[in-house]
PDB file of N, CA and C in Angstrom:
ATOM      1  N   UNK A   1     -15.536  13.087  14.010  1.00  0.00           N
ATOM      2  CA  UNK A   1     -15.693  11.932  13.139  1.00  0.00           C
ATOM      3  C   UNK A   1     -14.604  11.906  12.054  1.00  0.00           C
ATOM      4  N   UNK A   2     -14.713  13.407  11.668  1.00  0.00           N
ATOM      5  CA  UNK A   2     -13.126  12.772  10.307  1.00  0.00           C
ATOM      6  C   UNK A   2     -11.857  12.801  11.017  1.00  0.00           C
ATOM      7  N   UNK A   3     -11.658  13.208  12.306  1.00  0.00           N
ATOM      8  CA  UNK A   3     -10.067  12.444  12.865  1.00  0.00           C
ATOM      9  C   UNK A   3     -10.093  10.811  13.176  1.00  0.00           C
ATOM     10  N   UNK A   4     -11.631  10.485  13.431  1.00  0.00           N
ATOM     11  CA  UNK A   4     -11.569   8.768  13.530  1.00  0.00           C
ATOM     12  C   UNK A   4     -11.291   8.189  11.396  1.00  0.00           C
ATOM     13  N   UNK A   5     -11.339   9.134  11.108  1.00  0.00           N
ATOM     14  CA  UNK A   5     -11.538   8.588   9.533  1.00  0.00           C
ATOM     15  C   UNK A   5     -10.138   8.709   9.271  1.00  0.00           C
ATOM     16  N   UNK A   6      -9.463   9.678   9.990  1.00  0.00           N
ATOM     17  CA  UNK A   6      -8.069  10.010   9.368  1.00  0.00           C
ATOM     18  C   UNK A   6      -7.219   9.070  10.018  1.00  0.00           C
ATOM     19  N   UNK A   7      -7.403   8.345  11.162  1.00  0.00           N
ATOM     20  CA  UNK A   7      -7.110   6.991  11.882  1.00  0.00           C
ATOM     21  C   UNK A   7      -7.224   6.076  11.347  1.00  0.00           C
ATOM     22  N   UNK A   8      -8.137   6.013  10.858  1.00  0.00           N
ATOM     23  CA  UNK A   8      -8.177   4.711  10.013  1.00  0.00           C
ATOM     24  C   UNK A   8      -7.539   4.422   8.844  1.00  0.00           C
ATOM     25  N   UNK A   9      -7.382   5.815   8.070  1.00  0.00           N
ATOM     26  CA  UNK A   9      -6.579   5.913   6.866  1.00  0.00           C
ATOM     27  C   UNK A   9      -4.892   5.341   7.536  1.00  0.00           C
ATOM     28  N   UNK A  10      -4.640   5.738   8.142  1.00  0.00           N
ATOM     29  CA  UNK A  10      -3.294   5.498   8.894  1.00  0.00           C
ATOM     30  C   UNK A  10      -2.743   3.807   8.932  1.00  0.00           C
ATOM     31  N   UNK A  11      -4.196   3.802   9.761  1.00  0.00           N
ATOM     32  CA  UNK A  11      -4.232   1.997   9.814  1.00  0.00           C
ATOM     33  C   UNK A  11      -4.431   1.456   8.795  1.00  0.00           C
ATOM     34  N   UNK A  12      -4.640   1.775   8.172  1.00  0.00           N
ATOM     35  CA  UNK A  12      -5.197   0.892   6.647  1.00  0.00           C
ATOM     36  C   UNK A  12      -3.647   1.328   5.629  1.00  0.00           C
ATOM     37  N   UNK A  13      -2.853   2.195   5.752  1.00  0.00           N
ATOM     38  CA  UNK A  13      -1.554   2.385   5.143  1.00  0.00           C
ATOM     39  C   UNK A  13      -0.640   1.387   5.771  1.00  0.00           C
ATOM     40  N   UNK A  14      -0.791   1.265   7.106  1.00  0.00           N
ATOM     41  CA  UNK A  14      -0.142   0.720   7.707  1.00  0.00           C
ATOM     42  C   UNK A  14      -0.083  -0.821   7.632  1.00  0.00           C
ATOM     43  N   UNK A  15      -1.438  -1.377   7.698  1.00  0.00           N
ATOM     44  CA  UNK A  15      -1.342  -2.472   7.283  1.00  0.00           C
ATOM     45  C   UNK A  15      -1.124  -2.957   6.033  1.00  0.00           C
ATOM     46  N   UNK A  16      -1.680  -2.001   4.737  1.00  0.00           N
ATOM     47  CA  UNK A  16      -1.019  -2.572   3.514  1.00  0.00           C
ATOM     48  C   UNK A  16       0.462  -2.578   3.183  1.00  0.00           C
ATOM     49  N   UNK A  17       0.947  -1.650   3.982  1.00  0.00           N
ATOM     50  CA  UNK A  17       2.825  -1.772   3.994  1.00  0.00           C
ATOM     51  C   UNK A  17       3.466  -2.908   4.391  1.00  0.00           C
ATOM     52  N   UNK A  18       2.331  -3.049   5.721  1.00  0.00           N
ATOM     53  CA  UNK A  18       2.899  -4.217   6.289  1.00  0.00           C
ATOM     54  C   UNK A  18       2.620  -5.534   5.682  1.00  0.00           C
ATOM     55  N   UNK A  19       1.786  -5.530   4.374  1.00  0.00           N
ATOM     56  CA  UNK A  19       1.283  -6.690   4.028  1.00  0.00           C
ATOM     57  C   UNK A  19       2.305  -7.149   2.533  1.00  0.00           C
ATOM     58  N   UNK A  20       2.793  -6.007   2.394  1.00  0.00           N
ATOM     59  CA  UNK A  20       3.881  -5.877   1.387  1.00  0.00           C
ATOM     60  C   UNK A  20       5.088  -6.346   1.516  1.00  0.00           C
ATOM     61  N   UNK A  21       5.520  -5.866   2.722  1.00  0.00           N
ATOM     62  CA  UNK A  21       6.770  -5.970   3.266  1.00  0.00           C
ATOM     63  C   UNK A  21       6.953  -7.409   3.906  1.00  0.00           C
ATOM     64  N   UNK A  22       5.750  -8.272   4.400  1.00  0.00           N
ATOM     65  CA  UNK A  22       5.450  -9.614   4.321  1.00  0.00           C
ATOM     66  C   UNK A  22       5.604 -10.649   3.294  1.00  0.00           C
ATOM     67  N   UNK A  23       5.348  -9.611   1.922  1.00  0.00           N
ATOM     68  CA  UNK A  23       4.837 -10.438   0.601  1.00  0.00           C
ATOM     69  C   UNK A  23       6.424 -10.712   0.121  1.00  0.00           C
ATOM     70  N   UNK A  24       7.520  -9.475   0.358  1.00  0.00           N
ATOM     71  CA  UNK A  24       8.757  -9.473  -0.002  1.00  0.00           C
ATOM     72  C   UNK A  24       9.582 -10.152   0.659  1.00  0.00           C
ATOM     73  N   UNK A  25       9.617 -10.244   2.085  1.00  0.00           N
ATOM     74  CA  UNK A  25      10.285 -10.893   3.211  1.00  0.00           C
ATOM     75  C   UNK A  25      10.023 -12.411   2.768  1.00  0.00           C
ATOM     76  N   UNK A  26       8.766 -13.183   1.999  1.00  0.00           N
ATOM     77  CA  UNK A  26       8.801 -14.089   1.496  1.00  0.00           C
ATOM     78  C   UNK A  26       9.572 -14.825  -0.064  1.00  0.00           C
ATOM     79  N   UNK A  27       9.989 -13.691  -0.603  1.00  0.00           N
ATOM     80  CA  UNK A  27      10.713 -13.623  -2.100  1.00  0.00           C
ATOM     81  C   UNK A  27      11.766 -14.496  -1.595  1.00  0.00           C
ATOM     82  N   UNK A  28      12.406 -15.788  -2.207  1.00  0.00           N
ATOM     83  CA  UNK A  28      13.868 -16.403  -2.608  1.00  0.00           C
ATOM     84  C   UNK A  28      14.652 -15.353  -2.967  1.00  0.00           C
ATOM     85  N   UNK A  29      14.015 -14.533  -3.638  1.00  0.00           N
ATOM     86  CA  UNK A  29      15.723 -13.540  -4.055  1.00  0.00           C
ATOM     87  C   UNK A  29      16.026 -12.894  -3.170  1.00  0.00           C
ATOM     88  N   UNK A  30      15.269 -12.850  -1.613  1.00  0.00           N
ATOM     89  CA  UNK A  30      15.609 -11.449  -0.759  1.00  0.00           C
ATOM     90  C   UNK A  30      16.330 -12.390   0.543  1.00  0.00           C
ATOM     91  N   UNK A  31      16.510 -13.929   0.594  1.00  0.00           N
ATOM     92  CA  UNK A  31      17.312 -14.365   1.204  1.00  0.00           C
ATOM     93  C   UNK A  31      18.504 -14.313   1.506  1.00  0.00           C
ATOM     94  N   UNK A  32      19.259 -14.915   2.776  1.00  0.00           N
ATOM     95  CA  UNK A  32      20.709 -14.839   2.349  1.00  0.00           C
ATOM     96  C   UNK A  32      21.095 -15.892   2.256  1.00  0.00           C
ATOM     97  N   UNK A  33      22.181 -16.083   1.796  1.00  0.00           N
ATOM     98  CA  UNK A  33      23.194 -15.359   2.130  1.00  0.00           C
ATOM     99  C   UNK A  33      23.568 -14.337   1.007  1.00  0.00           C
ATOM    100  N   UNK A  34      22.691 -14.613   0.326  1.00  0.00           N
ATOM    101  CA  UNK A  34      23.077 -13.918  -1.633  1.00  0.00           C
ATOM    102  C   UNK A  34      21.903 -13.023  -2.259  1.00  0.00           C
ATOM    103  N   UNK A  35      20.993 -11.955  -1.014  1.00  0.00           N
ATOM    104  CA  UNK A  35      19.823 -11.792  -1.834  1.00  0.00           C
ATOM    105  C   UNK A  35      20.198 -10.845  -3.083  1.00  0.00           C
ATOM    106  N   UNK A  36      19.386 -11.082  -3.786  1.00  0.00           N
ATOM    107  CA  UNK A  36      19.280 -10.424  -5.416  1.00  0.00           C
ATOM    108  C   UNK A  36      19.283  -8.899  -4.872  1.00  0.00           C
ATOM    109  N   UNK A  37      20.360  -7.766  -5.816  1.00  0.00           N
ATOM    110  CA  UNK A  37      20.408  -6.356  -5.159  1.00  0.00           C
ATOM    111  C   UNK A  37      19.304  -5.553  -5.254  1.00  0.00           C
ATOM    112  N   UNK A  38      18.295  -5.985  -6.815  1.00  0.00           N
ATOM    113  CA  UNK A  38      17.540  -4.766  -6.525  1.00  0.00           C
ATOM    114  C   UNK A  38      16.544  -5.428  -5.709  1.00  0.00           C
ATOM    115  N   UNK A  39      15.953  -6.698  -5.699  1.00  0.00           N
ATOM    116  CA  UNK A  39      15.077  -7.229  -4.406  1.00  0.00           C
ATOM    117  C   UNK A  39      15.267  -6.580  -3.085  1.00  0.00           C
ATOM    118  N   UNK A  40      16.198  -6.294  -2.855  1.00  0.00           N
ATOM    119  CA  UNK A  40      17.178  -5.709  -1.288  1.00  0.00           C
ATOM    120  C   UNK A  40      16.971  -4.571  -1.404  1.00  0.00           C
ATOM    121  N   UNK A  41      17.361  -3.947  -2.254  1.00  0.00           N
ATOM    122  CA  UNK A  41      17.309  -2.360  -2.390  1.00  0.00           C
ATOM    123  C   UNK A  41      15.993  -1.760  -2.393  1.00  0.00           C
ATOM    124  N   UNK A  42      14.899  -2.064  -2.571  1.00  0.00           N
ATOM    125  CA  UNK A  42      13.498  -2.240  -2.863  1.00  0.00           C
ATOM    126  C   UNK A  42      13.211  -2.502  -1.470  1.00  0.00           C
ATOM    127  N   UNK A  43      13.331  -3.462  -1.222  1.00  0.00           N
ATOM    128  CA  UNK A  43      12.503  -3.750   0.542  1.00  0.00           C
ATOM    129  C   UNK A  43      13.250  -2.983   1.133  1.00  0.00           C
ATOM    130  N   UNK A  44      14.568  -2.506   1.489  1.00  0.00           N
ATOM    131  CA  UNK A  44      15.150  -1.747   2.509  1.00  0.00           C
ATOM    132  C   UNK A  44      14.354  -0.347   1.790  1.00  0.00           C
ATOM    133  N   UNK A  45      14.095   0.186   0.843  1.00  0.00           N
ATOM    134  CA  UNK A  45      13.421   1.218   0.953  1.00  0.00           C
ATOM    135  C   UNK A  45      11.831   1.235   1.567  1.00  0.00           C
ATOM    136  N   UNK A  46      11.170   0.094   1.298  1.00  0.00           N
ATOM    137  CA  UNK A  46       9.649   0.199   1.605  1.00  0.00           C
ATOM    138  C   UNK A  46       9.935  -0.397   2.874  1.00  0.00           C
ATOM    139  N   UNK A  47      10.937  -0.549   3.556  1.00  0.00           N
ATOM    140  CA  UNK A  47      10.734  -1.060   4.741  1.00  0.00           C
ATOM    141  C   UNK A  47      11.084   0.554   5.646  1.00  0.00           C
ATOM    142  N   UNK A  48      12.206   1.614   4.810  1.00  0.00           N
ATOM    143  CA  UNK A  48      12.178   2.544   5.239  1.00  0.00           C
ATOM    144  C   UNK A  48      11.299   3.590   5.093  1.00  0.00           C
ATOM    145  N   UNK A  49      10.082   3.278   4.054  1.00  0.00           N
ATOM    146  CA  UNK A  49       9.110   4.047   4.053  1.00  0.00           C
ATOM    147  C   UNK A  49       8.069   3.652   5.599  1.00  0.00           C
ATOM    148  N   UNK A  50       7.793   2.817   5.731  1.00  0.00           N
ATOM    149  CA  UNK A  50       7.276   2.248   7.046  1.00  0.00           C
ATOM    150  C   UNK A  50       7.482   2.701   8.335  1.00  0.00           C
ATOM    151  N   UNK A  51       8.817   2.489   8.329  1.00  0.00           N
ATOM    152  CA  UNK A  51       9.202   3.005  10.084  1.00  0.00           C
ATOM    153  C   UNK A  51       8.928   4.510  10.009  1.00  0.00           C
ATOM    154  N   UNK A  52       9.138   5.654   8.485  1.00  0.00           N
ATOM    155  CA  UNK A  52       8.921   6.430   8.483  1.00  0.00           C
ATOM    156  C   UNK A  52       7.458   7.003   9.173  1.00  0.00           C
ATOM    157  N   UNK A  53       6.419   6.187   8.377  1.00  0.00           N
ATOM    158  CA  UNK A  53       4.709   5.874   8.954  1.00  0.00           C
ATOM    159  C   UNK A  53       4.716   5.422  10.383  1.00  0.00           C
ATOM    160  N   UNK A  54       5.201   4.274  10.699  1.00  0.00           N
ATOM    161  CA  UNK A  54       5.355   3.838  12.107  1.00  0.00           C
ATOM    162  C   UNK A  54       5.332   5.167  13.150  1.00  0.00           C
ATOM    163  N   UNK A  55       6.592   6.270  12.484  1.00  0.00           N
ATOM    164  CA  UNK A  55       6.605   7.279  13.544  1.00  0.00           C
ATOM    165  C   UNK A  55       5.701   8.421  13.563  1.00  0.00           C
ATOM    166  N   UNK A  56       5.101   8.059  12.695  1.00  0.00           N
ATOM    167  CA  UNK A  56       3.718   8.973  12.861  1.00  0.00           C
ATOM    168  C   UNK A  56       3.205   9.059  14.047  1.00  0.00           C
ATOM    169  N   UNK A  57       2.674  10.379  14.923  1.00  0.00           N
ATOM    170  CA  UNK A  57       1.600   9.899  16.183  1.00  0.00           C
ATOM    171  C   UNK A  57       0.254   9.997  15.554  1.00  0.00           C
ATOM    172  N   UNK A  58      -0.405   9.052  15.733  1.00  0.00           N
ATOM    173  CA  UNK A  58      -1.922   8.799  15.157  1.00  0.00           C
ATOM    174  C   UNK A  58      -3.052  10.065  15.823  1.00  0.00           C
ATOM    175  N   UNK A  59      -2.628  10.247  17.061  1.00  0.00           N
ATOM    176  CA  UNK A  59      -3.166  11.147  17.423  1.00  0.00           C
ATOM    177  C   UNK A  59      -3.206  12.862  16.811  1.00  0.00           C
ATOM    178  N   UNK A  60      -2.105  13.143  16.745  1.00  0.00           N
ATOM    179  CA  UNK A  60      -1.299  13.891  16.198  1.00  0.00           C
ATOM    180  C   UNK A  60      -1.746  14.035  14.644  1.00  0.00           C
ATOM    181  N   UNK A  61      -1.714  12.972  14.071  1.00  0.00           N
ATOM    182  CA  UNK A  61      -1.800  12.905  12.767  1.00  0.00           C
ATOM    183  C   UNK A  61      -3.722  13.157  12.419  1.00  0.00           C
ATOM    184  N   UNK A  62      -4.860  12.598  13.352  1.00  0.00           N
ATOM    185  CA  UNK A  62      -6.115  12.461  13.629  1.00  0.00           C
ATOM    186  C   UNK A  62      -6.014  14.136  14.126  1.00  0.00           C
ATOM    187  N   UNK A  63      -5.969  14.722  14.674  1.00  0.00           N
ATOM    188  CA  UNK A  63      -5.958  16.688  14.677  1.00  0.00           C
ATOM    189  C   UNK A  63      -5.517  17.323  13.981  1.00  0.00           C
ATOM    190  N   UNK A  64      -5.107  16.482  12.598  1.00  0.00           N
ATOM    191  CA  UNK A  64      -4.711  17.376  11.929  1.00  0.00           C
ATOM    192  C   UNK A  64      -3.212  18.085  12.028  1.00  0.00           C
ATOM    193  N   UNK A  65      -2.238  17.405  12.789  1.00  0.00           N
ATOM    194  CA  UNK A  65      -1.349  18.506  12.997  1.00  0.00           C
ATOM    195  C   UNK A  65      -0.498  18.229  11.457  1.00  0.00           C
ATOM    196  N   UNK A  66       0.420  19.266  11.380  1.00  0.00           N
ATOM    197  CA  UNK A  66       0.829  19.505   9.903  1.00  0.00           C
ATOM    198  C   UNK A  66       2.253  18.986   9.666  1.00  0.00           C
ATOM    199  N   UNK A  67       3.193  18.850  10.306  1.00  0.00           N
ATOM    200  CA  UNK A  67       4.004  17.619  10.776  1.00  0.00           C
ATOM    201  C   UNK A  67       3.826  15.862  10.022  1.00  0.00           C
ATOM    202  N   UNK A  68       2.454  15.839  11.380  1.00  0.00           N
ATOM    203  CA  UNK A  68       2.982  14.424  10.811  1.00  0.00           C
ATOM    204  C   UNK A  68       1.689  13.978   9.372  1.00  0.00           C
ATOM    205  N   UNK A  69       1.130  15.211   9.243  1.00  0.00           N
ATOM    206  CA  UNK A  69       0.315  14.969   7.188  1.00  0.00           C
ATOM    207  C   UNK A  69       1.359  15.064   6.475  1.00  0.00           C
ATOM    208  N   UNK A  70       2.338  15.461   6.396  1.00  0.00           N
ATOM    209  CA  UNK A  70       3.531  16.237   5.629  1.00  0.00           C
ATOM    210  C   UNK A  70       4.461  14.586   5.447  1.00  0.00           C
ATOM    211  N   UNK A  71       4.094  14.077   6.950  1.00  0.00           N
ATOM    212  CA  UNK A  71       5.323  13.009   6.891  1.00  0.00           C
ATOM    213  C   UNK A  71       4.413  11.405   6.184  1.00  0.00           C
ATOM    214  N   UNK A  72       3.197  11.560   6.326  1.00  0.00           N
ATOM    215  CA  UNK A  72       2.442  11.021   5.774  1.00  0.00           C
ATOM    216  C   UNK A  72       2.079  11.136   4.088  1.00  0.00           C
ATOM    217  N   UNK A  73       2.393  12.132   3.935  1.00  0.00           N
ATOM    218  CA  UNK A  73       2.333  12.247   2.511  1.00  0.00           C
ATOM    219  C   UNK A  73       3.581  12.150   1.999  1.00  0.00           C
ATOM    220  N   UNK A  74       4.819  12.002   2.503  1.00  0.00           N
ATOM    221  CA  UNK A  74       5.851  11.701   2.206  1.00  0.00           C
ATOM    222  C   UNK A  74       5.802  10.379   1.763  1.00  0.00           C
ATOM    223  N   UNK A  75       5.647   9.392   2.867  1.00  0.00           N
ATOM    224  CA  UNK A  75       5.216   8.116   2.485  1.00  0.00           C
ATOM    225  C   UNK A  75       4.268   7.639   1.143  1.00  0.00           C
ATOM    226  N   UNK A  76       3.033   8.343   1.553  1.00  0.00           N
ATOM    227  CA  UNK A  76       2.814   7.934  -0.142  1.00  0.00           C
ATOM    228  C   UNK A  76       3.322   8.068  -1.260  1.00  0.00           C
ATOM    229  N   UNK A  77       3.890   9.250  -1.297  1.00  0.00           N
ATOM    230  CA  UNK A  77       5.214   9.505  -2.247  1.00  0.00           C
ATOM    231  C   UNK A  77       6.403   8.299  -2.800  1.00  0.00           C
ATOM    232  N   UNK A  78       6.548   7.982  -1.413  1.00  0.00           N
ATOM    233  CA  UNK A  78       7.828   7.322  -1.398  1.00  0.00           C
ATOM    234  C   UNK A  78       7.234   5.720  -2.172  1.00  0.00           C
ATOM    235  N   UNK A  79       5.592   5.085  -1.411  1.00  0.00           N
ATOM    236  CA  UNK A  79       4.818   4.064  -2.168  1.00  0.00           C
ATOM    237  C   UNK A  79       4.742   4.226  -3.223  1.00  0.00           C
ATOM    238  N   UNK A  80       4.718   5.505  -4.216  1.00  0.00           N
ATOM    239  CA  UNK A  80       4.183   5.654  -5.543  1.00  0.00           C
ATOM    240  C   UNK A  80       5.287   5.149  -6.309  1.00  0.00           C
ATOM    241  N   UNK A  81       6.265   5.625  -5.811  1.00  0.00           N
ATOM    242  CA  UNK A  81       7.972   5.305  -6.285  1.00  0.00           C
ATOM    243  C   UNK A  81       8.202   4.039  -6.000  1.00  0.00           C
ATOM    244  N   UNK A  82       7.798   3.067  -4.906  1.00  0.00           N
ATOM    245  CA  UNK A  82       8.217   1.870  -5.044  1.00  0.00           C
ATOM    246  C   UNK A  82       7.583   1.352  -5.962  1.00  0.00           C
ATOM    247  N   UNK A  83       6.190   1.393  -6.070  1.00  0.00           N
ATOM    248  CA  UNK A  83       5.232   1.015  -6.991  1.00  0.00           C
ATOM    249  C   UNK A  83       5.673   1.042  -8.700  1.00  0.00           C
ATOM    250  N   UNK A  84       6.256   2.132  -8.841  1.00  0.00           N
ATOM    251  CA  UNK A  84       7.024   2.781 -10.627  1.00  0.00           C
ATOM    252  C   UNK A  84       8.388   1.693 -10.251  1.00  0.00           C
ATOM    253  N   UNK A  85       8.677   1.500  -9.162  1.00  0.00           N
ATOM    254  CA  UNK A  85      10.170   0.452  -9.610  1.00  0.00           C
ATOM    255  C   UNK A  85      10.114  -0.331 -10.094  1.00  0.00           C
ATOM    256  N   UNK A  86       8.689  -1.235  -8.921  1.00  0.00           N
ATOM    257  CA  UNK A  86       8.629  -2.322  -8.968  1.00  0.00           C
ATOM    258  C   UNK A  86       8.071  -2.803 -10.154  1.00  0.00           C
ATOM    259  N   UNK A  87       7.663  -2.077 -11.263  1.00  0.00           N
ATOM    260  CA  UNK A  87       6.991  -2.398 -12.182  1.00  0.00           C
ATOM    261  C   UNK A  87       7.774  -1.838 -13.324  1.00  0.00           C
ATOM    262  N   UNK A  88       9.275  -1.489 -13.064  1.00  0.00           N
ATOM    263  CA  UNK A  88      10.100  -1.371 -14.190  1.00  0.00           C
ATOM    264  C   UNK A  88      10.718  -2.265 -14.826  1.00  0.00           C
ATOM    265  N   UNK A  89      10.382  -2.583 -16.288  1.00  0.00           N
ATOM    266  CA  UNK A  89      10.812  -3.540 -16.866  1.00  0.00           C
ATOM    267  C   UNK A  89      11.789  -3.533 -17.742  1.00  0.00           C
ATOM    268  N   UNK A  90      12.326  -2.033 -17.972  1.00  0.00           N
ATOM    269  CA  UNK A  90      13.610  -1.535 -18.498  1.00  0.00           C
ATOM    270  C   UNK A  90      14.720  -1.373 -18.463  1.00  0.00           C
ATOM    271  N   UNK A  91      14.848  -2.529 -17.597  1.00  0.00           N
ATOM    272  CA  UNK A  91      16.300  -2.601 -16.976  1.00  0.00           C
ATOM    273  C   UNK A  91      17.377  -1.499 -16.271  1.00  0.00           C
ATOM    274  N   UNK A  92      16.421  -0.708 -15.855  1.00  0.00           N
ATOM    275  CA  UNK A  92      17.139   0.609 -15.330  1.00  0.00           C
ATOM    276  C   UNK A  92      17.400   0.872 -13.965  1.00  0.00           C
ATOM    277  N   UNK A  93      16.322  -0.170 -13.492  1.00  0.00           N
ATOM    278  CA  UNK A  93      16.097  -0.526 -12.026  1.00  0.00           C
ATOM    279  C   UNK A  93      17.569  -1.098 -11.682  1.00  0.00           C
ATOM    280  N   UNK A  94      17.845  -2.124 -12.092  1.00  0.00           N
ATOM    281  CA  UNK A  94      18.559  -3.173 -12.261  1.00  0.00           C
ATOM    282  C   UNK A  94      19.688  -2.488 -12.245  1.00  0.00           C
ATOM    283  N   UNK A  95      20.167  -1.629 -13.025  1.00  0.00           N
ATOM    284  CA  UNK A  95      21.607  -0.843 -13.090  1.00  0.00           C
ATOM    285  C   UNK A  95      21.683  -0.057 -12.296  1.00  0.00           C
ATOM    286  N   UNK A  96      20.493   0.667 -11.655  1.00  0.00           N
ATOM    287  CA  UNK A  96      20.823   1.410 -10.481  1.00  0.00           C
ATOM    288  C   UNK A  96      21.462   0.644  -9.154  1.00  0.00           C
ATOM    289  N   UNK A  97      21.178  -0.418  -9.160  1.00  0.00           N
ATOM    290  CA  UNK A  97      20.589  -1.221  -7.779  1.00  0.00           C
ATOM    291  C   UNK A  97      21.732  -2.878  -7.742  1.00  0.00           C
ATOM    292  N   UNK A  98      22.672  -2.438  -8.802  1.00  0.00           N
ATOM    293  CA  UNK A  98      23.826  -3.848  -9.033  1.00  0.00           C
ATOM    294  C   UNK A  98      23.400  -4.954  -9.792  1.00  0.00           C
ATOM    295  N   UNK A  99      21.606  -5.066 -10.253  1.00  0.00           N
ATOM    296  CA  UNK A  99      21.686  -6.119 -11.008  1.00  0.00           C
ATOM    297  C   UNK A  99      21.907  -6.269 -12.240  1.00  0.00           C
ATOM    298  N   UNK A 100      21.579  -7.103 -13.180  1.00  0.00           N
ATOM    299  CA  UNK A 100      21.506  -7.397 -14.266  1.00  0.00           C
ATOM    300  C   UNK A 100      20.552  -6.619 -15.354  1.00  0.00           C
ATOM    301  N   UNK A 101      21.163  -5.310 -16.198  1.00  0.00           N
ATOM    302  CA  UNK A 101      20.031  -5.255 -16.777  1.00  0.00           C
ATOM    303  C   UNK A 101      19.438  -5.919 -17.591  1.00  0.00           C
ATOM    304  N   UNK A 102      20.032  -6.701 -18.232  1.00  0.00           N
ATOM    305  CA  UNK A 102      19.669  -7.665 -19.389  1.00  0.00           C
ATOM    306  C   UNK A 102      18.478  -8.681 -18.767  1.00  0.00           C
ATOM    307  N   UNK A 103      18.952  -8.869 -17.562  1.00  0.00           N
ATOM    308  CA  UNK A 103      17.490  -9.820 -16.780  1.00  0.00           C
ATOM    309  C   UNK A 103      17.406  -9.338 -15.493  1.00  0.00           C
ATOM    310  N   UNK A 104      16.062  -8.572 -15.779  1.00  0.00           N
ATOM    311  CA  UNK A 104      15.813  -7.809 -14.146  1.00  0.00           C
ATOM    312  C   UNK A 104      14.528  -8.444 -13.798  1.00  0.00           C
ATOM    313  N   UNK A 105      14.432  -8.320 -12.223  1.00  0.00           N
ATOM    314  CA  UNK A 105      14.108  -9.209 -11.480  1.00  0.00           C
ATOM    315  C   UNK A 105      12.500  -9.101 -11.649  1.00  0.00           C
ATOM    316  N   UNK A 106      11.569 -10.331 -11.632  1.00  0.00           N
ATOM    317  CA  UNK A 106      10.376  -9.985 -11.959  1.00  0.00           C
ATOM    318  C   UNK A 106       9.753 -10.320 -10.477  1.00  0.00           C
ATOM    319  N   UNK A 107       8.858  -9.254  -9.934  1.00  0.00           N
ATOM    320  CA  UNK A 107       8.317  -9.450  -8.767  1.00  0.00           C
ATOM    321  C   UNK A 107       6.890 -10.244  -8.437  1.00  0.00           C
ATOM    322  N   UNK A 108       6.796 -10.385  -9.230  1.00  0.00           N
ATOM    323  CA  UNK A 108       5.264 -11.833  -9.675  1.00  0.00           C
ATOM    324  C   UNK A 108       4.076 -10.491  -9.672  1.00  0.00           C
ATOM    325  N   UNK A 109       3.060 -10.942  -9.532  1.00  0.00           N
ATOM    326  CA  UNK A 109       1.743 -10.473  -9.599  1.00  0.00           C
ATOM    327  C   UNK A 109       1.180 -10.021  -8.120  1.00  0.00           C
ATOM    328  N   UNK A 110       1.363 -10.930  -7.315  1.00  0.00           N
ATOM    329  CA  UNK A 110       1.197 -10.868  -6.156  1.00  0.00           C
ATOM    330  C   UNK A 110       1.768  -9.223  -5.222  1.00  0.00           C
ATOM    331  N   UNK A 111       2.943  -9.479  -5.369  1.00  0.00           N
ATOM    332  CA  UNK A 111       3.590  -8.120  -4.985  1.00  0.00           C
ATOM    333  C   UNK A 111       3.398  -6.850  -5.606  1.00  0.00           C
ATOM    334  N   UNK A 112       3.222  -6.866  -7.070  1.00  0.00           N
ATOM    335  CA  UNK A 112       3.111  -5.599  -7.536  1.00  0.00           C
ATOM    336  C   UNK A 112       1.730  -5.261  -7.485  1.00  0.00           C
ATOM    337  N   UNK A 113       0.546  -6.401  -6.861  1.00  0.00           N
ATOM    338  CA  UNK A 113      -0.839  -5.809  -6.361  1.00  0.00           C
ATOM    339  C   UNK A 113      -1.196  -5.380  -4.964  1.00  0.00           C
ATOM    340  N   UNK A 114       0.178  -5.650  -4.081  1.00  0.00           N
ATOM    341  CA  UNK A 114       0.309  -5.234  -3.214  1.00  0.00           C
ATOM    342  C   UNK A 114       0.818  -3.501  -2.982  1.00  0.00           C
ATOM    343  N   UNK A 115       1.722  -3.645  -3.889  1.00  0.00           N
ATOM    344  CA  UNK A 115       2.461  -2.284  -4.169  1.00  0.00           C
ATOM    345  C   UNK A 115       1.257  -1.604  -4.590  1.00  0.00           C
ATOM    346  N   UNK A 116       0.028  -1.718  -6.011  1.00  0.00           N
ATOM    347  CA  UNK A 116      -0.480  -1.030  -6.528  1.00  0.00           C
ATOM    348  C   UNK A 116      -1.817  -0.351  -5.261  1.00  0.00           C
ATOM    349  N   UNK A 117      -2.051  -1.434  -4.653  1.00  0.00           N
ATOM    350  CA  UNK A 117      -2.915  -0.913  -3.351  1.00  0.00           C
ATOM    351  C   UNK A 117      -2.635   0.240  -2.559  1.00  0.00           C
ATOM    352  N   UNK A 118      -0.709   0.407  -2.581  1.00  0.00           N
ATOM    353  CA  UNK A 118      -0.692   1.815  -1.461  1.00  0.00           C
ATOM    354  C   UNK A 118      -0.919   2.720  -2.282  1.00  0.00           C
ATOM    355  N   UNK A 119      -1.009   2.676  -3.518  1.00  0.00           N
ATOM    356  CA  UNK A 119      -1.595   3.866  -4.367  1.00  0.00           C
ATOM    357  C   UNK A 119      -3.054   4.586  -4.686  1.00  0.00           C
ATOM    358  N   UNK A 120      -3.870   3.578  -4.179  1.00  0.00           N
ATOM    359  CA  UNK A 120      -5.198   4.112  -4.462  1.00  0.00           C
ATOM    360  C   UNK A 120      -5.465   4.305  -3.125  1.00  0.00           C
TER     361      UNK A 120
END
């Protein structure tokens, strides 16, 4: 019963990534021909946290093997960090990532309750 629980945890990461990475793929600033850098820099990471999860084997991951918990907890890691970006308002983001610090990019409400979900 807790490898069907640890399956589900999987699926349920999986789909809130994917519901994120939906929410961003919809942003004007992440268009082209000109998307905004840290908008870009931000989804190419949570999009590379994903495929990271993607390669999880569920099975694998449901027995417990220590591999892919390791690579799974990487990922949340990596969510916690998108989550602290996306909610940086100190313009530090912004200088890492080519934009503007003086006006860095605000990700609405929507997205950063998306982000705050892979955290709990």
């Amino acid at each position: 019963m807790a490898s069907q629980g640890n399956a589900d945890r999987l699926q349920q990461l999986d789909q809130k990534m994917t519901d994120l990475i939906d929410a961003f793929e919809s942003l004007p600033q992440v268009q082209p021909p000109n998307p905004h850098p840290t908008a870009f820099f931000l989804l190419d990471f949570i999009r590379n946290s994903h495929k990271m999860l993607k390669n999880v084997d569920a099975e694998q991951y449901a027995s417990g093997d220590s591999a892919a918990h390791e690579t799974v907890k990487e990922v949340i890691g990596r969510n916690q960090f998108a989550n602290l970006l996306l909610n940086d308002s100190s313009g530090k983001l912004s200088l890492m990532t080519g934009g503007d610090p003086s006006n860095p990019i605000d990700f609405g409400p929507d997205i950063k309750a998306k982000a705050r979900s892979l955290t709990e």
